[in-house]
Protein backbone atom coordinates (compact mmCIF):
# COMPACT_ATOMS: atom_id res chain seq x y z
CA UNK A 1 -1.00 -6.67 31.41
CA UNK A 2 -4.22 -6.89 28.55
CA UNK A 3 -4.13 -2.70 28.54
CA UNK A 4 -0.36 -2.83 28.07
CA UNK A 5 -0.88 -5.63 24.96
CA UNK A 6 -3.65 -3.69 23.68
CA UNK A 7 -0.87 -0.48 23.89
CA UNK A 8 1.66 -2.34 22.54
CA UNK A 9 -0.26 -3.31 19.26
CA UNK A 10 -1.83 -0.15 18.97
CA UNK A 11 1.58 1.63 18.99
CA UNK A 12 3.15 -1.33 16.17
CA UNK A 13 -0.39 -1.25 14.03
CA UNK A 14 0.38 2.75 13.76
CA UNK A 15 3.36 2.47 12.29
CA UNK A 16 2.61 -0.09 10.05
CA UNK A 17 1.62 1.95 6.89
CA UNK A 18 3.72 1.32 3.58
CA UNK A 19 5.40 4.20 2.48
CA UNK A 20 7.47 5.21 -1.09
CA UNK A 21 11.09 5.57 -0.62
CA UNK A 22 12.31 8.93 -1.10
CA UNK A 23 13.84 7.81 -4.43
CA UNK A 24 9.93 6.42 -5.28
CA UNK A 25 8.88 9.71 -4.17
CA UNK A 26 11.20 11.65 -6.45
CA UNK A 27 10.51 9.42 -9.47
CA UNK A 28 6.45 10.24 -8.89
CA UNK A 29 7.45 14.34 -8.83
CA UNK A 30 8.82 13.34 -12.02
CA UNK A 31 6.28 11.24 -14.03
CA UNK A 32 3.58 13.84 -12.42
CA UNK A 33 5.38 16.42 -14.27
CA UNK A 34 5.14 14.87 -17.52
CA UNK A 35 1.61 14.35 -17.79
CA UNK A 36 1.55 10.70 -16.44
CA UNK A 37 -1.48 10.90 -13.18
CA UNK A 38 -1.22 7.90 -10.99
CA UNK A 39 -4.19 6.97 -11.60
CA UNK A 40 -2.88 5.65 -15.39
CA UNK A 41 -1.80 2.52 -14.81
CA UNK A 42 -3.75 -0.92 -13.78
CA UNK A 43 -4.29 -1.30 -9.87
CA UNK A 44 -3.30 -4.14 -8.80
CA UNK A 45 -4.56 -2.88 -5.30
CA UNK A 46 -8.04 -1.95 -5.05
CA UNK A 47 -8.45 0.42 -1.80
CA UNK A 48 -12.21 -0.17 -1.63
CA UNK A 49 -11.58 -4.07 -1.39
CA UNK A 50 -8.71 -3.77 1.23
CA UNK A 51 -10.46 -1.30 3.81
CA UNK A 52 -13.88 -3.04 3.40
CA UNK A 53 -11.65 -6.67 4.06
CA UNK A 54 -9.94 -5.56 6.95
CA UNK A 55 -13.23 -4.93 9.11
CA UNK A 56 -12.59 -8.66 9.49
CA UNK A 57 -9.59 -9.21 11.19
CA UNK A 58 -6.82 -8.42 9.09
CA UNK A 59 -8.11 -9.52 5.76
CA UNK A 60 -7.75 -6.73 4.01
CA UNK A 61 -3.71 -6.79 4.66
CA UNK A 62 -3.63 -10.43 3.81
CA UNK A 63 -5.15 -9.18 0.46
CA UNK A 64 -2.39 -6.44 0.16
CA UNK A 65 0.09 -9.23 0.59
CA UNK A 66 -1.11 -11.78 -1.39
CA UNK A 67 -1.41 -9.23 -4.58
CA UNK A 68 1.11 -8.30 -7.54
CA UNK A 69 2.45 -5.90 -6.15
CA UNK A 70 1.84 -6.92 -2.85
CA UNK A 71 4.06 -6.23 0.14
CA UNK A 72 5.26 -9.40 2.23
CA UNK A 73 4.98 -7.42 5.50
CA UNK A 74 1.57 -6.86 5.33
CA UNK A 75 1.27 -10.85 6.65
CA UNK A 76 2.55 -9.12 9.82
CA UNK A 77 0.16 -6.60 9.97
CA UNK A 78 -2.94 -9.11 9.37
CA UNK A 79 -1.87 -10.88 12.16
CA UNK A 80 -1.21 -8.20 14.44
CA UNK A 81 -4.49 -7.18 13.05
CA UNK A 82 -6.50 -10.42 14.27
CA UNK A 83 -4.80 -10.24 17.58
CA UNK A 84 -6.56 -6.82 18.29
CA UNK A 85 -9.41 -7.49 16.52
CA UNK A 86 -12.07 -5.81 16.86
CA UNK A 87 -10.32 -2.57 18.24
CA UNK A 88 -8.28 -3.18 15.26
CA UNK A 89 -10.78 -1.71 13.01
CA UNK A 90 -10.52 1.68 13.79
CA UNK A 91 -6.64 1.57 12.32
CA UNK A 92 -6.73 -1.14 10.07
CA UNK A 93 -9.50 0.09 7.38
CA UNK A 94 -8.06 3.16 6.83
CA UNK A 95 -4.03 2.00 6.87
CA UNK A 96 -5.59 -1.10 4.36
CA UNK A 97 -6.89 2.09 2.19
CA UNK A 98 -4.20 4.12 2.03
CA UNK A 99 -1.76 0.98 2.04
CA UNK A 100 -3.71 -0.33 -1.35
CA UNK A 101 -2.64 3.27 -2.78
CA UNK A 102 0.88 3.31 -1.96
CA UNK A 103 1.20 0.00 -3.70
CA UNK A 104 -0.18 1.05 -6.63
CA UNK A 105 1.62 4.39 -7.29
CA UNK A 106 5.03 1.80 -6.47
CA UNK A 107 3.78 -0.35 -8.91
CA UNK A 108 3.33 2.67 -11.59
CA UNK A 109 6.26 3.99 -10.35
CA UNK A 110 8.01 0.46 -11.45
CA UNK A 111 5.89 0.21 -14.83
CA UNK A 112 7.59 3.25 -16.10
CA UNK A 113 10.96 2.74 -14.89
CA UNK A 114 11.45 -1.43 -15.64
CA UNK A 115 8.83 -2.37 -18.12
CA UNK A 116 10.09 -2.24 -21.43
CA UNK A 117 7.11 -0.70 -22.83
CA UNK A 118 6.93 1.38 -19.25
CA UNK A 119 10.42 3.08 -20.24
CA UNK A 120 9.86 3.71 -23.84
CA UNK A 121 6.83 5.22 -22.71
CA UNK A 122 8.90 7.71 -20.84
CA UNK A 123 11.30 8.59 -23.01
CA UNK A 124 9.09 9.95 -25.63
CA UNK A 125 7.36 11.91 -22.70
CA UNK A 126 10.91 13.20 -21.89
CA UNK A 127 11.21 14.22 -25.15
């Protein structure tokens, strides 16, 4: 029963990783293509500070939630997090990394595209 729990979370913790839409993906092609790096803009995610907080368990994905541009679902990982802590290590730093990333190209990916400033910004670069 424990090694099919232990499968179980390992299976859900995989698949857990946020990911752009293809639509956020397309808009990225774009703004890479006129100049803009996505590296730019603020983070509002640090990656350091969310893989080095989840070697406790699930901290760094309460930190991805809690953020700006944070993503609600990451509660869900945290917790699935704690439950398999400490095995959960070995997935959570790196998804917490990579997670941290993916929010902040969303949230340049939003900058340019909602923010007033954000769009004028691109216009003249479309120009």
């Amino acid at each position: 029963m424990t090694k099919k729990l232990v499968l179980i979370l390992l299976l859900l913790s995989t698949i857990s990783c946020t990911h752009l839409s293809r639509s956020e993906r397309e808009d990225l092609e774009e703004m890479k293509s006129l100049g803009i790096r996505e590296d730019s803009a603020d983070q509002v995610a640090n990656p350091g500070v969310a893989a080095v907080l989840n070697f406790l368990p699930g901290f760094g994905n309460f930190y991805l939630a809690s953020g700006n541009g944070g993503d609600s679902a990451h509660y869900i990982y945290g917790t699935l997090n704690l439950i398999s802590w400490p095995v959960s290590v070995i997935w959570g730093v790196p998804e917490a990394m990579i997670d941290a990333n993916t929010i902040n190209k969303r949230e340049l990916i939003y900058y340019y595209k909602y923010n007033k400033k954000g769009k004028a910004q691109l216009e003249k670069l479309k120009k």
